[in-house]
PDB file of N, CA and C in Angstrom:
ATOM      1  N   UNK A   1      16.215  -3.330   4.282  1.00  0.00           N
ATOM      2  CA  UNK A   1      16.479  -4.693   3.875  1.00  0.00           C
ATOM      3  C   UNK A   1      15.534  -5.668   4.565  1.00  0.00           C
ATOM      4  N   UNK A   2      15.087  -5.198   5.663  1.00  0.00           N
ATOM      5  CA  UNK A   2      14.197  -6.409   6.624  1.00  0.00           C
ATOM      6  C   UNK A   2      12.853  -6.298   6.018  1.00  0.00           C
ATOM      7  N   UNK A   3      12.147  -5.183   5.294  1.00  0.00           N
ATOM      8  CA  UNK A   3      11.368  -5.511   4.498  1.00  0.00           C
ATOM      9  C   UNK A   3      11.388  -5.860   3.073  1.00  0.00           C
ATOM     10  N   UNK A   4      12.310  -5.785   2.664  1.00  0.00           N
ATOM     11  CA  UNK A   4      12.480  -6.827   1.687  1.00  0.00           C
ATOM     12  C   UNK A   4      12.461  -8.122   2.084  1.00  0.00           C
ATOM     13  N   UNK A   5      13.538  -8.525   2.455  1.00  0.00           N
ATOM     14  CA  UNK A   5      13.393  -9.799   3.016  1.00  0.00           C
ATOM     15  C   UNK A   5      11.798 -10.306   3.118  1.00  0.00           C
ATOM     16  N   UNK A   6      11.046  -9.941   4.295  1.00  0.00           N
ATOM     17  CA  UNK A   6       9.770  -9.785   4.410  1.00  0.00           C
ATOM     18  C   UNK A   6       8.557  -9.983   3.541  1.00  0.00           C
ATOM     19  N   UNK A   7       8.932  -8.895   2.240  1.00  0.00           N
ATOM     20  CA  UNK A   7       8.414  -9.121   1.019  1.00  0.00           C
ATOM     21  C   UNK A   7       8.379 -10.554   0.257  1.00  0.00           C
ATOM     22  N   UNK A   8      10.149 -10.438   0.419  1.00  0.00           N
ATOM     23  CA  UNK A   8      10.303 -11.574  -0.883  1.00  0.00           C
ATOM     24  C   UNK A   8       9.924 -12.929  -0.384  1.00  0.00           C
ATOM     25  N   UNK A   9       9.524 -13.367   0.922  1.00  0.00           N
ATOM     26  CA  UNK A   9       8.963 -14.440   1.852  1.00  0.00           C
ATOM     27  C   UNK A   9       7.651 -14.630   1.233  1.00  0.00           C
ATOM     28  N   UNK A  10       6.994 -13.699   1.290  1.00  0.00           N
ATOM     29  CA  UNK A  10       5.207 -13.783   0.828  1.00  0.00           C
ATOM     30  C   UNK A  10       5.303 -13.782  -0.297  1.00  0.00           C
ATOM     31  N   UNK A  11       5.805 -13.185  -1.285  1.00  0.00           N
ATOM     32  CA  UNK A  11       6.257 -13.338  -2.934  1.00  0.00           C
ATOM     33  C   UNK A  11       6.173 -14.948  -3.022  1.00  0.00           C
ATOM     34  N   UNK A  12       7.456 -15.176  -1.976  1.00  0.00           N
ATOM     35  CA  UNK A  12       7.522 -16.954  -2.045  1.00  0.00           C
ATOM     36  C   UNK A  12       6.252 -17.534  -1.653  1.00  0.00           C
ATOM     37  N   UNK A  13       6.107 -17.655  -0.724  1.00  0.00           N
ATOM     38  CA  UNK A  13       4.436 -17.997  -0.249  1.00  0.00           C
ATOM     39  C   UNK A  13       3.095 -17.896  -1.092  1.00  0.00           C
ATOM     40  N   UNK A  14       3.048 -17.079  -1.673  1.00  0.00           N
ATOM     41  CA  UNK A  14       2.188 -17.076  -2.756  1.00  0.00           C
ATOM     42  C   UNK A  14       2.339 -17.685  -3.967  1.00  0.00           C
ATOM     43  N   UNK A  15       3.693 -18.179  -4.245  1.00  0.00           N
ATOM     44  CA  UNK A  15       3.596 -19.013  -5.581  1.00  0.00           C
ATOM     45  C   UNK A  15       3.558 -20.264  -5.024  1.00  0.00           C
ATOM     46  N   UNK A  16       4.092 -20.794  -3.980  1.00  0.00           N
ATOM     47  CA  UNK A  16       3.983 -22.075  -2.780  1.00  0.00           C
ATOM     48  C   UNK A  16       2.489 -22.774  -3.338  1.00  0.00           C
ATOM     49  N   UNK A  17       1.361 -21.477  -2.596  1.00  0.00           N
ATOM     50  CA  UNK A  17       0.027 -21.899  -2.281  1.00  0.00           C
ATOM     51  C   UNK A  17      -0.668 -21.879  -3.794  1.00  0.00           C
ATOM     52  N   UNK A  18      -0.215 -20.944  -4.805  1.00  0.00           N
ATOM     53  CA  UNK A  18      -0.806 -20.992  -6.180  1.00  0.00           C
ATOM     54  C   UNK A  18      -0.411 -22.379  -6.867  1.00  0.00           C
ATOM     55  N   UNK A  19       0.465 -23.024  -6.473  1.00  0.00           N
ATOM     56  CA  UNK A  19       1.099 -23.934  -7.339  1.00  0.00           C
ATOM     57  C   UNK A  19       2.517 -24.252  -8.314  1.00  0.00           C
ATOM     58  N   UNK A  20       2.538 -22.227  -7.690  1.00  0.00           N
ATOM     59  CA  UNK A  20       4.053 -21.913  -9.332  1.00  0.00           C
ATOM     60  C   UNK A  20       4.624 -21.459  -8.041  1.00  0.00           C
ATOM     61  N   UNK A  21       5.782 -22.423  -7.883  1.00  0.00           N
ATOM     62  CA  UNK A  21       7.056 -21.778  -7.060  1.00  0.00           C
ATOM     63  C   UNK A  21       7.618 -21.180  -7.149  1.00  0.00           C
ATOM     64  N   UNK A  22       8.319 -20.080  -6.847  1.00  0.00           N
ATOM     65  CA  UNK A  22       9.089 -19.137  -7.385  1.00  0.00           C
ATOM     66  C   UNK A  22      10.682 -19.807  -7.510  1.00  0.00           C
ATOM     67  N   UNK A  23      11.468 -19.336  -8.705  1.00  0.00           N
ATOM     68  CA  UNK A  23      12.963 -20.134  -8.985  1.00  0.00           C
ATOM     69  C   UNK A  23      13.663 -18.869  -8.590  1.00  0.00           C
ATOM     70  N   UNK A  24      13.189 -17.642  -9.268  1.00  0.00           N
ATOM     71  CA  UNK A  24      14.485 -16.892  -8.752  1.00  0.00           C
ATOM     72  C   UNK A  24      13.873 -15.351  -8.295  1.00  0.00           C
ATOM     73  N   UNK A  25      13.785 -14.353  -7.309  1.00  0.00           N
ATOM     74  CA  UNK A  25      13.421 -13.175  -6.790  1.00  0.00           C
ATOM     75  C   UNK A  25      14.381 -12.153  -7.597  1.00  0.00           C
ATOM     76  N   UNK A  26      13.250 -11.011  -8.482  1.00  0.00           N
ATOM     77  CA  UNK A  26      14.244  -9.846  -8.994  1.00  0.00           C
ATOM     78  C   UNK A  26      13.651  -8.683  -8.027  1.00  0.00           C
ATOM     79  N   UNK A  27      14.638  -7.899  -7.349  1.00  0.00           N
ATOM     80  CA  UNK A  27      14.299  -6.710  -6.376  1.00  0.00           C
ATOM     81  C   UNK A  27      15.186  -5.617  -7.292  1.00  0.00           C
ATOM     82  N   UNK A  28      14.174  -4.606  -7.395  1.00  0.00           N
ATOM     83  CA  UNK A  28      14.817  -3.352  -8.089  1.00  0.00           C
ATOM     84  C   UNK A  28      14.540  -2.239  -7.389  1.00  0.00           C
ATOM     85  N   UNK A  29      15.252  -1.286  -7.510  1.00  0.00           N
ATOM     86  CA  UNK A  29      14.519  -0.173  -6.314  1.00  0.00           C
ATOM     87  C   UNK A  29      14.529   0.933  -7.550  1.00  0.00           C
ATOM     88  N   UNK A  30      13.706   1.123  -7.964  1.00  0.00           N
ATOM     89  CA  UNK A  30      13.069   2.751  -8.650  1.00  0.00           C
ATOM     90  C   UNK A  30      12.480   3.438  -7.860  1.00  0.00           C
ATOM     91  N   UNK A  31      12.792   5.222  -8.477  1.00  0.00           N
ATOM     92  CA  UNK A  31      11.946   6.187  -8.362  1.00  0.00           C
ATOM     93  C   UNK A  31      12.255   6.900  -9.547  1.00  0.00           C
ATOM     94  N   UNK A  32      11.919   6.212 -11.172  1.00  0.00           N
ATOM     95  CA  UNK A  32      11.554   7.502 -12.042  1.00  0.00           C
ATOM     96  C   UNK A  32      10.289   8.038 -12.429  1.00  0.00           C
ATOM     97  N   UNK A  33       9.371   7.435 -11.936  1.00  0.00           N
ATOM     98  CA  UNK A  33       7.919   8.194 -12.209  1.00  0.00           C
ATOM     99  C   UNK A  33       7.142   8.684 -11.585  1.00  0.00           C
ATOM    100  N   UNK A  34       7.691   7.870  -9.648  1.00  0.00           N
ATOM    101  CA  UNK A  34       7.181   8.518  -8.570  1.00  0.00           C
ATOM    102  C   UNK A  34       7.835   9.042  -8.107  1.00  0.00           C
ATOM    103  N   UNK A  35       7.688  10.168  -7.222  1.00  0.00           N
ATOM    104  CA  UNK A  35       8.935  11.174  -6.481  1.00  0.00           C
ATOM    105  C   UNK A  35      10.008   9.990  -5.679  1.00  0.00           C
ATOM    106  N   UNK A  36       8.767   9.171  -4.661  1.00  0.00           N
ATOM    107  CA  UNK A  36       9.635   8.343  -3.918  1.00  0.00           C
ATOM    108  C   UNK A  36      10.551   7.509  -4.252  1.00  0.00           C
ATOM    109  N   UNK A  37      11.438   6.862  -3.661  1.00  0.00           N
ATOM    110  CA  UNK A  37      11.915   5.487  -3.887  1.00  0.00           C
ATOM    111  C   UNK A  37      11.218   4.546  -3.478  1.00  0.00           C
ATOM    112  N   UNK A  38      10.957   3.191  -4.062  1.00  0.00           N
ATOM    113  CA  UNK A  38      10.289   2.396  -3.810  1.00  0.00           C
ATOM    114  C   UNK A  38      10.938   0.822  -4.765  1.00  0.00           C
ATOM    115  N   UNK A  39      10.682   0.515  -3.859  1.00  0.00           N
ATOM    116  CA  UNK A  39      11.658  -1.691  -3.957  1.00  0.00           C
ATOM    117  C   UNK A  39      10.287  -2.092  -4.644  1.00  0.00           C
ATOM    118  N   UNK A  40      10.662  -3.029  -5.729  1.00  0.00           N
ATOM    119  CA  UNK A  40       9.543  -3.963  -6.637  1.00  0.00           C
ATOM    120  C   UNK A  40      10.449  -5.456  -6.179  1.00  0.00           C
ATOM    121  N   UNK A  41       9.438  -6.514  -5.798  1.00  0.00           N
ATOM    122  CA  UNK A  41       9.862  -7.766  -5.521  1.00  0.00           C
ATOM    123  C   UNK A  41       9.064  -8.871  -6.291  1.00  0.00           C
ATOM    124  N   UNK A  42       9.732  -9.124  -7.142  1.00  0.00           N
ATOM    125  CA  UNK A  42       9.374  -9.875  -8.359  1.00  0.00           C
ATOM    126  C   UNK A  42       9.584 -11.285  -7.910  1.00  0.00           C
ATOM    127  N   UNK A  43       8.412 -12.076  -8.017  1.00  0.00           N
ATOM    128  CA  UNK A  43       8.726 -13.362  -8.263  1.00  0.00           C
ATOM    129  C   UNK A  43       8.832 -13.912 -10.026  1.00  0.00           C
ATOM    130  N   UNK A  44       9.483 -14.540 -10.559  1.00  0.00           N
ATOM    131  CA  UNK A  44      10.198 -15.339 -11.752  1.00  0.00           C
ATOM    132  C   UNK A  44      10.212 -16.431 -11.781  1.00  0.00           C
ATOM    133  N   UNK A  45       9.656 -17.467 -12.916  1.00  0.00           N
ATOM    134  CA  UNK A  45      10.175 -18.625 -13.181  1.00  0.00           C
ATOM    135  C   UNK A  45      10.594 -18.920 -14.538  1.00  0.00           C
ATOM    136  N   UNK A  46      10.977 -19.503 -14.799  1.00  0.00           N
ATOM    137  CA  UNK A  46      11.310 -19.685 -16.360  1.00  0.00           C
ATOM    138  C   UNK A  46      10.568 -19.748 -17.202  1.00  0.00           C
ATOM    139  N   UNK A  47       9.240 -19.965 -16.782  1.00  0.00           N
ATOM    140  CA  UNK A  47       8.201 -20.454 -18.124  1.00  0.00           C
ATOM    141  C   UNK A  47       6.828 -19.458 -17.773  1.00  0.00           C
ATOM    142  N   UNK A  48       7.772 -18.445 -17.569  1.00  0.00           N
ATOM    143  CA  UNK A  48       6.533 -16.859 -17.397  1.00  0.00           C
ATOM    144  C   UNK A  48       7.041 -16.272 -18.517  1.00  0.00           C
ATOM    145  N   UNK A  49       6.037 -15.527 -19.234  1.00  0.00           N
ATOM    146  CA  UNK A  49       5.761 -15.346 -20.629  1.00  0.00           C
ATOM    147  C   UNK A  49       6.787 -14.183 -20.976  1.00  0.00           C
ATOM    148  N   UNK A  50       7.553 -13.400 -20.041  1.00  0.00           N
ATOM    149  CA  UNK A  50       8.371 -12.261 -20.074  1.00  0.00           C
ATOM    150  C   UNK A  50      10.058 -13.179 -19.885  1.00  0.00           C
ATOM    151  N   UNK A  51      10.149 -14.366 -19.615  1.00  0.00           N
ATOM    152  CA  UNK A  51      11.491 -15.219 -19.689  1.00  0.00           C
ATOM    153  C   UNK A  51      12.655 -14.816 -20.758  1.00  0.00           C
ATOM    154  N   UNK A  52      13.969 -14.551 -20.446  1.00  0.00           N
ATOM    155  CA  UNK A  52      14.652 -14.193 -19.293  1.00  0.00           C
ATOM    156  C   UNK A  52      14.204 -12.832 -19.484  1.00  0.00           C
ATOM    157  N   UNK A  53      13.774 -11.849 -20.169  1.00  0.00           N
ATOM    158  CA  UNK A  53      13.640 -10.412 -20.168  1.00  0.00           C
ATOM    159  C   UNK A  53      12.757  -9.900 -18.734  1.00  0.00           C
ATOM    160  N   UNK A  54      13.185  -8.387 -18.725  1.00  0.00           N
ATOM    161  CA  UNK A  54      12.424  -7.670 -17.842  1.00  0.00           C
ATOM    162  C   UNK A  54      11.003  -7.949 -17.548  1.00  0.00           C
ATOM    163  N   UNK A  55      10.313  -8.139 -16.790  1.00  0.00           N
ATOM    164  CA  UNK A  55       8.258  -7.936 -16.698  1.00  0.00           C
ATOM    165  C   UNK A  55       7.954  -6.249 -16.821  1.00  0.00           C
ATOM    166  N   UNK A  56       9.143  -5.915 -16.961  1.00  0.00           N
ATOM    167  CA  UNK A  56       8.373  -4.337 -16.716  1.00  0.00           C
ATOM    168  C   UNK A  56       7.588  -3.773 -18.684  1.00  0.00           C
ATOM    169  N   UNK A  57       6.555  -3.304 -18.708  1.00  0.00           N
ATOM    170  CA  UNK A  57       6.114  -3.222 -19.790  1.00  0.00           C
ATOM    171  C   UNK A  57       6.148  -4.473 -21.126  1.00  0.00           C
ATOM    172  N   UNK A  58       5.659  -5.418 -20.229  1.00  0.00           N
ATOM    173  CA  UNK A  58       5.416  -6.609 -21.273  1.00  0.00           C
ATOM    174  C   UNK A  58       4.154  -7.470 -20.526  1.00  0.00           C
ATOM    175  N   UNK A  59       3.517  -7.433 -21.694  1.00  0.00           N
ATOM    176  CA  UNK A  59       1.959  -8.347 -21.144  1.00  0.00           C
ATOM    177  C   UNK A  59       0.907  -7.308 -20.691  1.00  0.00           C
ATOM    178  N   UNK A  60       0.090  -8.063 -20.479  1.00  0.00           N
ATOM    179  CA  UNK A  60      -1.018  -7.612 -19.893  1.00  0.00           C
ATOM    180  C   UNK A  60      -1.453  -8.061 -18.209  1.00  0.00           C
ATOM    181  N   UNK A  61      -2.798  -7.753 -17.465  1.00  0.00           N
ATOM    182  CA  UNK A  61      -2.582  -8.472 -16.323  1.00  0.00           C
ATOM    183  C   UNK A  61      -3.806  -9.079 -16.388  1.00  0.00           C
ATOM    184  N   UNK A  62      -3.838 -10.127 -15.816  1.00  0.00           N
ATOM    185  CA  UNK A  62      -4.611 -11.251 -15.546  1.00  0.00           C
ATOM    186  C   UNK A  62      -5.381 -11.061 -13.902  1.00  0.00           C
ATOM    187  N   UNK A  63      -6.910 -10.733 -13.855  1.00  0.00           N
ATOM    188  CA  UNK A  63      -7.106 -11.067 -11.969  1.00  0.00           C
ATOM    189  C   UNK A  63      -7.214 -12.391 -11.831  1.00  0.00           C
ATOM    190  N   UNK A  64      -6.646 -12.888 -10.649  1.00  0.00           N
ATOM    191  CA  UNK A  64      -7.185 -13.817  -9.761  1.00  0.00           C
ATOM    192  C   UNK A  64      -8.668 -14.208  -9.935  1.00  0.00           C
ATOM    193  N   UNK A  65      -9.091 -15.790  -9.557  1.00  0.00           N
ATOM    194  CA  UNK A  65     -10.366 -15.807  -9.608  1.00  0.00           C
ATOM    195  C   UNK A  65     -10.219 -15.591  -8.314  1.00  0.00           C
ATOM    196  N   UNK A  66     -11.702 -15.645  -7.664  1.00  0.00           N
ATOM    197  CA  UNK A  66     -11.937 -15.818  -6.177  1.00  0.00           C
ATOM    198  C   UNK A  66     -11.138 -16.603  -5.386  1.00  0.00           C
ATOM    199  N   UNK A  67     -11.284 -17.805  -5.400  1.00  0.00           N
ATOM    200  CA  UNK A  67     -10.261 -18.696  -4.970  1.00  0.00           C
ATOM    201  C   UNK A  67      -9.125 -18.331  -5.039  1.00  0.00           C
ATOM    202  N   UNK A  68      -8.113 -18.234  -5.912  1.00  0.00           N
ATOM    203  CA  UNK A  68      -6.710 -18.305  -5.888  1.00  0.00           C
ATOM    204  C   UNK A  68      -6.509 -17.103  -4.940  1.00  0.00           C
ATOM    205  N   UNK A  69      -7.770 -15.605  -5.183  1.00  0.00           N
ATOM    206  CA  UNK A  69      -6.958 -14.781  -4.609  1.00  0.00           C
ATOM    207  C   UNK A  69      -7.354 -15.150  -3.221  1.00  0.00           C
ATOM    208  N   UNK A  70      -8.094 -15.595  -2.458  1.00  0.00           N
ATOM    209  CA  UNK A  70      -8.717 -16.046  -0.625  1.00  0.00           C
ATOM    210  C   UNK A  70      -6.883 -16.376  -0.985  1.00  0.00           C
ATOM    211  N   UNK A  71      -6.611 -17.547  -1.630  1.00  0.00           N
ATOM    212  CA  UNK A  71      -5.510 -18.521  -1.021  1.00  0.00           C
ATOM    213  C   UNK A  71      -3.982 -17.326  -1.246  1.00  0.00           C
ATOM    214  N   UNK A  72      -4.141 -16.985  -2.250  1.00  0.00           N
ATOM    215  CA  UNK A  72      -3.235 -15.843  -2.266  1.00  0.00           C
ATOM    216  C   UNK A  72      -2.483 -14.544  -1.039  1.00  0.00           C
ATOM    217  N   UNK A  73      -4.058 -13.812  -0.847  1.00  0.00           N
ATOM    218  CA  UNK A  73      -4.104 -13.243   0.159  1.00  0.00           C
ATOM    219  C   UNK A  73      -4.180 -14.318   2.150  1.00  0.00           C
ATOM    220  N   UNK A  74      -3.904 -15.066   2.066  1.00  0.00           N
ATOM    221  CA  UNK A  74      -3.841 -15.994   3.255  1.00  0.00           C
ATOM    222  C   UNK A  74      -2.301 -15.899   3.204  1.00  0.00           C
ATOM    223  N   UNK A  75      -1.634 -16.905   2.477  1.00  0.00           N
ATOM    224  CA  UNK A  75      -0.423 -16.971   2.412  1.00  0.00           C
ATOM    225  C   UNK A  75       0.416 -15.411   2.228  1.00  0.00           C
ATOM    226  N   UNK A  76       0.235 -14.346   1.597  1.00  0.00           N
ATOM    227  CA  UNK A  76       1.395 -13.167   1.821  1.00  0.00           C
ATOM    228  C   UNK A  76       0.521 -12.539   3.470  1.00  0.00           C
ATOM    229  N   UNK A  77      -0.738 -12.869   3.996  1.00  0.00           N
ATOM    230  CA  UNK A  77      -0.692 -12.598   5.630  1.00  0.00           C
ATOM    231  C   UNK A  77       0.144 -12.915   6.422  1.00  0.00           C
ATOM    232  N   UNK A  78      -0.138 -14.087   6.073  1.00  0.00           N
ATOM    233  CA  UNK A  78       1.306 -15.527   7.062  1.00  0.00           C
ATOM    234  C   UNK A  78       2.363 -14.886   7.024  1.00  0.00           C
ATOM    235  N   UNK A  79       2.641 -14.742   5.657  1.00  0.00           N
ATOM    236  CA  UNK A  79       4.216 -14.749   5.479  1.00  0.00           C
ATOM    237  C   UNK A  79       4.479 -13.074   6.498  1.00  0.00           C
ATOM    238  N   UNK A  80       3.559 -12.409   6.188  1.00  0.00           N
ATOM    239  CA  UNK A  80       3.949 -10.901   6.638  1.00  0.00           C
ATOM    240  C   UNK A  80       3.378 -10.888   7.876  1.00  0.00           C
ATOM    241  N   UNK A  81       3.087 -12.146   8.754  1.00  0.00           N
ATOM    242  CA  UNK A  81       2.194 -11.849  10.125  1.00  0.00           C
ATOM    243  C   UNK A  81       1.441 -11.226  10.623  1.00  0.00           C
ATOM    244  N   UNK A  82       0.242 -10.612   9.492  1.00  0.00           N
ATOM    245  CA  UNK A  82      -0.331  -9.729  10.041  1.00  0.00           C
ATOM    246  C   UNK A  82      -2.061 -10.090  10.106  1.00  0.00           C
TER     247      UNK A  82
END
């Protein structure tokens, strides 16, 4: 749970510094495709293109330009202190 927590801080932090705040955190814990278990920490807002439905298998992905990702990757450091 303390890395979740952890997670869902920089999740927050990164929509902070992008501009899109996060409204609500979805945490799911799967393992059907990898052996392991493993926690997904979703940031959500209402006017993301997968609204209210799942993100899992909808859309495509978009990179970061340069910029957003420097500011991106700054803020989930912070948040994760490292």
């Amino acid at each position: 749970m303390d890395e979740i927590i952890l997670a869902s801080e920089a999740v927050r932090a990164v929509g902070e510094v992008l501009g899109r705040p996060i409204e609500k955190l979805n945490v799911g814990q799967l393992g059907n495709v990898t052996p392991q278990l493993h926690v997904h920490v979703v940031g959500r807002r209402a006017d993301d293109a997968a609204w209210p439905a799942p993100v899992w298998g909808f859309g495509g992905t978009e990179p970061y330009g340069v910029e957003q990702l420097a500011l991106a990757l700054a803020a989930a450091r912070a948040a994760l202190e490292l």
